[in-house]
Protein backbone atom coordinates (compact mmCIF):
# COMPACT_ATOMS: atom_id res chain seq x y z
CA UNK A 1 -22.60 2.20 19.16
CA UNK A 2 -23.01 -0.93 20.89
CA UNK A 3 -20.05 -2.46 18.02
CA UNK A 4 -17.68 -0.81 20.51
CA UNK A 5 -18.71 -2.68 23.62
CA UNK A 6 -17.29 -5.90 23.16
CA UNK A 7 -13.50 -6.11 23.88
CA UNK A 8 -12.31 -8.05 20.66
CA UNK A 9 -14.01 -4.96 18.48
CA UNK A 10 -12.23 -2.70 20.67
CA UNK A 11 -8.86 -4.36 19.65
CA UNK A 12 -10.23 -4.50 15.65
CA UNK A 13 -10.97 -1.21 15.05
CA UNK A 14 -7.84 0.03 16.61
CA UNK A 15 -5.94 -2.55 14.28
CA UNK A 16 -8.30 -1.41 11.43
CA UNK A 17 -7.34 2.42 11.77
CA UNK A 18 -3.84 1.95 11.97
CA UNK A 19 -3.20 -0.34 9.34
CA UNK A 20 -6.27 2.12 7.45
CA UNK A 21 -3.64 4.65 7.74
CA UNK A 22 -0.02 3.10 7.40
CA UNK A 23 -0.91 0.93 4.08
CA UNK A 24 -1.91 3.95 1.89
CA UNK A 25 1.27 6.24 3.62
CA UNK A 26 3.65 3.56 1.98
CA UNK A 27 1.52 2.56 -0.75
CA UNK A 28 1.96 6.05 -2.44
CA UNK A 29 5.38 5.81 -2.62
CA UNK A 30 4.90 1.99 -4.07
CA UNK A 31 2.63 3.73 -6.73
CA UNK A 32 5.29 6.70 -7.72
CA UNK A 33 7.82 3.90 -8.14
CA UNK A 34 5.85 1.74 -10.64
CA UNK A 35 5.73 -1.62 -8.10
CA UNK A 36 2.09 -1.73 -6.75
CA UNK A 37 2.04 -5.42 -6.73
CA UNK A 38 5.06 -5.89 -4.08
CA UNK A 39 3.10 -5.86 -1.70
CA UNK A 40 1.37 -9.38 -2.62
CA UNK A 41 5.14 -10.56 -3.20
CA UNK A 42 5.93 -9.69 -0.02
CA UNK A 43 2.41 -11.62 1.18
CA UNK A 44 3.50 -14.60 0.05
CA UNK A 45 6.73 -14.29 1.52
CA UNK A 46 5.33 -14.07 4.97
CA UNK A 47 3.41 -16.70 4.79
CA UNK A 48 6.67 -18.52 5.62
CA UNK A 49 7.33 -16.34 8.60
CA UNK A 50 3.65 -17.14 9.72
CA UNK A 51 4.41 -20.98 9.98
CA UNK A 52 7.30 -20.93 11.61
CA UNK A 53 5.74 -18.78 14.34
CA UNK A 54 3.54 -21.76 14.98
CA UNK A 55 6.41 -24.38 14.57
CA UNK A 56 8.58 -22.43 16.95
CA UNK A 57 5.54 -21.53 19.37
CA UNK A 58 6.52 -17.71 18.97
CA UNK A 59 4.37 -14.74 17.90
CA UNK A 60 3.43 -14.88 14.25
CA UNK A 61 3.25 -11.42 13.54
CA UNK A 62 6.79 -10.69 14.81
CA UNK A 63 7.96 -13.95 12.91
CA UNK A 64 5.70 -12.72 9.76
CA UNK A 65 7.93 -9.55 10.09
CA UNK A 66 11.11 -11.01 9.79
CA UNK A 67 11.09 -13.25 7.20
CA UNK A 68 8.76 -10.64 5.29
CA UNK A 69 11.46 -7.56 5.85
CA UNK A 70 14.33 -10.82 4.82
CA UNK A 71 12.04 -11.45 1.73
CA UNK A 72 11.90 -7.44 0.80
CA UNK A 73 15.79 -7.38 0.85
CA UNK A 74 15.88 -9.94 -1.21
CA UNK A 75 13.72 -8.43 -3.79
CA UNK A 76 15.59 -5.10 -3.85
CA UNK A 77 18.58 -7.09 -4.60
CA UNK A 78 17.08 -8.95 -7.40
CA UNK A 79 16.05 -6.09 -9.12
CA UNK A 80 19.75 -4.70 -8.59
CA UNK A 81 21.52 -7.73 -9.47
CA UNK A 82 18.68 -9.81 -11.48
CA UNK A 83 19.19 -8.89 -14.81
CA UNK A 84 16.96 -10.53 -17.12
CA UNK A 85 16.60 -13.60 -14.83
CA UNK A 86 15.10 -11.41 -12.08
CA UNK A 87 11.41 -12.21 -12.80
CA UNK A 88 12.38 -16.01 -12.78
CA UNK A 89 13.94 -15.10 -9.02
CA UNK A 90 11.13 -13.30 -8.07
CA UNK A 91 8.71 -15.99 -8.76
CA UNK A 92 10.47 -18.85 -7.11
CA UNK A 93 10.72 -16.53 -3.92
CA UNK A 94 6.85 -15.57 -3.94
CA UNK A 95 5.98 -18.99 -4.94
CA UNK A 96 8.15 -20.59 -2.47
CA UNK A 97 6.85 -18.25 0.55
CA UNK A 98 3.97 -19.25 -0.12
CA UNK A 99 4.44 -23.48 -0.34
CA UNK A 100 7.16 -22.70 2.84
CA UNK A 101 3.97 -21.15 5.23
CA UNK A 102 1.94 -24.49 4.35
CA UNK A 103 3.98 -26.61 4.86
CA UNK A 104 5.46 -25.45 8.28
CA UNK A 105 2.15 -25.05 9.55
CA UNK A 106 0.98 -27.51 9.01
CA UNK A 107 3.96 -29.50 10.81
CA UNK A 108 3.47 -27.46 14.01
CA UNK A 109 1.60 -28.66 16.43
CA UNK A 110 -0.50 -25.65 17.20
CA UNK A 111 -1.27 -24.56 13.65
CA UNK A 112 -3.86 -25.89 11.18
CA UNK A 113 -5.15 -24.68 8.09
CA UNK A 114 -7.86 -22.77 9.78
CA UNK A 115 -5.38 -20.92 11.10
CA UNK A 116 -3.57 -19.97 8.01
CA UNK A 117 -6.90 -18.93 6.50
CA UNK A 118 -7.23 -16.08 9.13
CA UNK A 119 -3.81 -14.73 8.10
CA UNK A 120 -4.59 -15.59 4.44
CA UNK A 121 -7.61 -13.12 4.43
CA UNK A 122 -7.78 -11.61 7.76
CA UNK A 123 -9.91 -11.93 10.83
CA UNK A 124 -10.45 -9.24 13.00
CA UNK A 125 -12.25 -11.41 15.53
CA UNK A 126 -8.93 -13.26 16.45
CA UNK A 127 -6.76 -10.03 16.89
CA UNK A 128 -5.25 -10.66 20.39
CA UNK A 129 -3.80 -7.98 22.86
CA UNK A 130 -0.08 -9.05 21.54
CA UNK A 131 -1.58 -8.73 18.06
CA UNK A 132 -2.77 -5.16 18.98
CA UNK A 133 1.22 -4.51 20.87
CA UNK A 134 2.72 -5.53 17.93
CA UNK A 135 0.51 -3.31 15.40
CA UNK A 136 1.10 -0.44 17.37
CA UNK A 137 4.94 -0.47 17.64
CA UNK A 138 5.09 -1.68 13.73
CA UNK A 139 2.50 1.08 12.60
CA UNK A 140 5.04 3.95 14.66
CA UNK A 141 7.88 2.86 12.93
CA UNK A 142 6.14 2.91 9.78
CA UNK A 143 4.47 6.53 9.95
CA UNK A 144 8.19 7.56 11.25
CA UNK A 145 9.92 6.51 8.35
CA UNK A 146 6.79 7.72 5.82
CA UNK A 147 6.74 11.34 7.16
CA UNK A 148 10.05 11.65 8.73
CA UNK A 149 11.87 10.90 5.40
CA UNK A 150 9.40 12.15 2.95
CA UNK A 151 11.01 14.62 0.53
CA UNK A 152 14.02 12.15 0.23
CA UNK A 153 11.15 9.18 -0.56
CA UNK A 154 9.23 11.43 -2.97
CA UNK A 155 12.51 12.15 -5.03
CA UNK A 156 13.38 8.54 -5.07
CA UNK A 157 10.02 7.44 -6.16
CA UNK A 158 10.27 9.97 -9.12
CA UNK A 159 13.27 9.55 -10.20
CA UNK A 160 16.45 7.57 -9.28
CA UNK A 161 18.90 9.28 -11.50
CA UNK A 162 18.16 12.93 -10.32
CA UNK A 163 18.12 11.68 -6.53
CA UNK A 164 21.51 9.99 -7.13
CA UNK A 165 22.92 13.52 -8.52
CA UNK A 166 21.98 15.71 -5.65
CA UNK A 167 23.37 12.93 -3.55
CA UNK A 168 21.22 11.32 -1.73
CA UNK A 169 21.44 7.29 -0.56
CA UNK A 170 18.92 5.90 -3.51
CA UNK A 171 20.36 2.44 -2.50
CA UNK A 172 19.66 2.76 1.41
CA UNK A 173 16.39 4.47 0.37
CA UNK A 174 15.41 1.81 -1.89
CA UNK A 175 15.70 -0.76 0.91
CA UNK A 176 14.46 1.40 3.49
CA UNK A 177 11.19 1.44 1.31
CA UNK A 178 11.13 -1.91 0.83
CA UNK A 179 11.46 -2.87 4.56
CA UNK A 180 8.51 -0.44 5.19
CA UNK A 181 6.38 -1.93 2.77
CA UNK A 182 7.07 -5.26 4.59
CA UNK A 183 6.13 -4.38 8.04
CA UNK A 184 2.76 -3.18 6.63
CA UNK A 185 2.00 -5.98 4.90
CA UNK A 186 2.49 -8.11 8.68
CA UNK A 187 0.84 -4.49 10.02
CA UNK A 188 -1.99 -5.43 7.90
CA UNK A 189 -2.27 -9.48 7.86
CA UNK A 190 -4.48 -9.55 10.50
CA UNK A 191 -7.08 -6.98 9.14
CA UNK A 192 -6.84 -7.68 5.34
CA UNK A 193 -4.89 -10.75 4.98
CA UNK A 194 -1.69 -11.44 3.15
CA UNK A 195 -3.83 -12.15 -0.07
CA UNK A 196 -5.31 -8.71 -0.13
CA UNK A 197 -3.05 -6.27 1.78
CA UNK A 198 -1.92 -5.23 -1.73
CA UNK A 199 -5.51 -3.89 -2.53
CA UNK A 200 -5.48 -1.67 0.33
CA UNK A 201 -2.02 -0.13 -0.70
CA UNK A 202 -2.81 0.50 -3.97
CA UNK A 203 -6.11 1.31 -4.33
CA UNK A 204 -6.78 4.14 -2.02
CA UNK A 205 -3.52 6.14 -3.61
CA UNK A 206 -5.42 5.51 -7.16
CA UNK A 207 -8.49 6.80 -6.16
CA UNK A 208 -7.15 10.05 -4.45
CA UNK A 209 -5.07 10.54 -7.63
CA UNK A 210 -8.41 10.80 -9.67
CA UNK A 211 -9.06 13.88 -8.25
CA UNK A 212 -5.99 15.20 -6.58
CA UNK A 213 -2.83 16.69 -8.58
CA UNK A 214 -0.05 17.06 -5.95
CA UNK A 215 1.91 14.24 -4.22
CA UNK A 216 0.54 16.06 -0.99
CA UNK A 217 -2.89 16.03 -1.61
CA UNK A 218 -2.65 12.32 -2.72
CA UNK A 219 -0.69 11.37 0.31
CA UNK A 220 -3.74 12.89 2.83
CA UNK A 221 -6.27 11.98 0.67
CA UNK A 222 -5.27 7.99 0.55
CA UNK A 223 -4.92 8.20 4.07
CA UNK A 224 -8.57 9.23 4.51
CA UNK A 225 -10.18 7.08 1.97
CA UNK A 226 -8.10 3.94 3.77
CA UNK A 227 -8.88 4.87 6.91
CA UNK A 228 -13.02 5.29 6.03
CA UNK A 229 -12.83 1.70 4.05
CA UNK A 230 -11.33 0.40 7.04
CA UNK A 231 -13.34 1.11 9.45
CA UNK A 232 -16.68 0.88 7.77
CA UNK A 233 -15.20 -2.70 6.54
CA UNK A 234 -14.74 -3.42 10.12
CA UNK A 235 -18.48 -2.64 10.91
CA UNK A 236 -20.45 -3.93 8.33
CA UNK A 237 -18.07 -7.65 9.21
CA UNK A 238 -19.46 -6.55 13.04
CA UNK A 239 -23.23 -6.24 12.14
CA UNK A 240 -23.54 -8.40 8.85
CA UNK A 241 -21.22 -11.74 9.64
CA UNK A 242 -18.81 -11.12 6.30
CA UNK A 243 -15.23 -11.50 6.17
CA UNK A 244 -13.84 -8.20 7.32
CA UNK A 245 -10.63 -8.20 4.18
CA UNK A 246 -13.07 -8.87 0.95
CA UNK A 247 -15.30 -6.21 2.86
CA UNK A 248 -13.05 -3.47 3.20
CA UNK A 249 -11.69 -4.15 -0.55
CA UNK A 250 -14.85 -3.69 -2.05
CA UNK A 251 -15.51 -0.48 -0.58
CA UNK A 252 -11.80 0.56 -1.09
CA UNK A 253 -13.04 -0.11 -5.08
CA UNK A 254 -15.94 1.47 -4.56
CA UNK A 255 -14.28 4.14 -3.40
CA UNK A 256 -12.09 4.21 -6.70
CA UNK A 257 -15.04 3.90 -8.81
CA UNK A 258 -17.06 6.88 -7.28
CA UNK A 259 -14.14 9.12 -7.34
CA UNK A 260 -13.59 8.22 -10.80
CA UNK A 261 -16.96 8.97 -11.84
CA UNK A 262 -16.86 12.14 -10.04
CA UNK A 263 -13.40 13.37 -11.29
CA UNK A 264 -14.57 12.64 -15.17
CA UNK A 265 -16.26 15.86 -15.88
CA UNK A 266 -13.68 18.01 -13.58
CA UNK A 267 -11.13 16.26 -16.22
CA UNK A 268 -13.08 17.63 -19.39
CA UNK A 269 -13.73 20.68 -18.31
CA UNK A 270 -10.12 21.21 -17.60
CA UNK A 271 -9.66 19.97 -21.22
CA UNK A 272 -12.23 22.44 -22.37
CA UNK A 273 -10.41 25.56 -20.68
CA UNK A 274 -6.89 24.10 -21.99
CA UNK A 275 -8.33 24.03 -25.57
CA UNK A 276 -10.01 27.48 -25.16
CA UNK A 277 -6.40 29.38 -23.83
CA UNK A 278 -4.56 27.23 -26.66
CA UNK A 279 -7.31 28.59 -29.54
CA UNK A 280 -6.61 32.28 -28.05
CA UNK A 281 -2.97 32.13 -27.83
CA UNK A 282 -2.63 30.33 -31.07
CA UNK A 283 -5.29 33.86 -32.63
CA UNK A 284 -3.16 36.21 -31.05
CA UNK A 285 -0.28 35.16 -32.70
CA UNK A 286 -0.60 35.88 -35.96
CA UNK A 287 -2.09 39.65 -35.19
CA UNK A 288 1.03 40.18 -33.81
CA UNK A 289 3.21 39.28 -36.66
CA UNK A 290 1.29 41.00 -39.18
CA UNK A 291 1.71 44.17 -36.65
CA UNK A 292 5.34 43.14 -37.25
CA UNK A 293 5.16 42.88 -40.50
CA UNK A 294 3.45 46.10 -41.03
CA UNK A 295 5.99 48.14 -39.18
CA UNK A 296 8.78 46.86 -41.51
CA UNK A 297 7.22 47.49 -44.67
């Protein structure tokens, strides 16, 4: 255990749990509503916010926040308003993020591309005591707003339509979703990186889904397999020297791929056992109507 003695792993795994646990609690919903890649929109998008935290000589994971939760009202609006130009929208605002965060930090005085890098794909070693601050009060608001609000999320995600009929806010919960999908991506900058925060939203809700079949057990079950790729990401960068992001989005995949493998002959022996109760009912049928038929003549 000696990975725990110095201070800066101290900071990273607390960082790595956290975000471990807050970017699969939003990234279900992300899944349910069909938009897994927003979250690498909004990366790109707070790359901007990133740079001008070193051009104004402020904090750039509260700046990252902003101009990331700015950027995620944006893209709701888009996909209200966009119409068929909406993709074109969307691309100049992910594109432009992204040119916007080079630029400005590269004008700072403070910034470099070095630095940029370690938000680009994360470096755990560099996590400050702000950084940690920050995390903490982002990943509560986050974990509020996933498990506060829920059932109202859940019938969102599924479907718009129905959730507008029983009356609930779809618009406000639309945004609300997309501003909590924001703060996790700054939430997870600094462990994953802006490039690959997506990854670790995504693909622990798809592997839980190979071998769960309730929103439920998929929502505990991502939370689980992000936290475990999160922390073992964080101690094989410790021990081996690699880059702590790529690290834990291998095993995340790994994770995926094992699952998968494992669900596969769950899946056809549930298709056997369908088959065999469709063959019965479908014999039992006609015995009965010859019964029928019997009786009448």
């Amino acid at each position: 255990m000696e990975f725990l003695d110095p201070p800066f792993m101290q900071r990273a795994l607390l960082a790595a749990v956290l975000v471990g646990v807050i970017a699969p609690a939003v990234g279900v919903y992300l899944v349910q509503r069909r938009q897994a890649l927003m979250g690498d929109g909004i990366g790109h998008i707070a790359m901007t916010g990133v740079g001008l935290g070193f051009l104004l000589s402020t904090s750039p994971v509260w700046m990252a926040t902003a101009v990331a939760v700015v950027g995620a009202v944006a893209m709701e609006l888009i996909r209200w308003y966009g119409r068929t130009r909406g993709d074109i929208a969307l691309a100049m605002l992910f594109y432009g993020g992204m040119a916007g965060g080079v630029l400005l930090i590269n004008l700072s005085d403070t910034g470099s591309n070095a630095n940029l890098t370690s938000y680009l794909f994360g470096s755990l070693s560099t996590v400050s005591t702000e950084d940690v601050t920050a995390i903490c009060l982002l990943a509560a608001f986050v974990l509020l707003v996933t498990l506060g609000l829920r059932r109202q999320l859940f019938a969102v995600s599924q479907d718009e339509e129905f959730a507008r009929v029983t009356g609930l806010p779809v618009r406000a919960l639309n945004l609300l979703v997309a501003v909590t999908a924001a703060v996790t991506v700054t939430v997870a900058m600094r462990v994953v990186g802006l490039l690959l925060v997506s990854a670790l939203m995504v693909v622990p809700v798809a592997a839980a889904q190979q071998i769960s079949r309730s929103f439920k057990v998929t929502f505990v079950l991502s939370v689980v397999i992000g936290t475990a790729v999160t922390l073992a990401g964080t101690v094989t960068s410790y021990y081996q020297d690699v880059p702590p992001g790529a690290t834990i989005v291998l095993l995340a995949i790994v994770a995926f791929v094992g699952l998968t493998l494992l669900a596969t002959p769950l899946v056809r022996r549930r298709a056997r056992q369908s088959e065999a109760t469709a063959g019965e009912c479908t014999l039992e049928v006609p015995a009965s109507r010859s019964a029928t038929d019997e009786l009448r003549v």
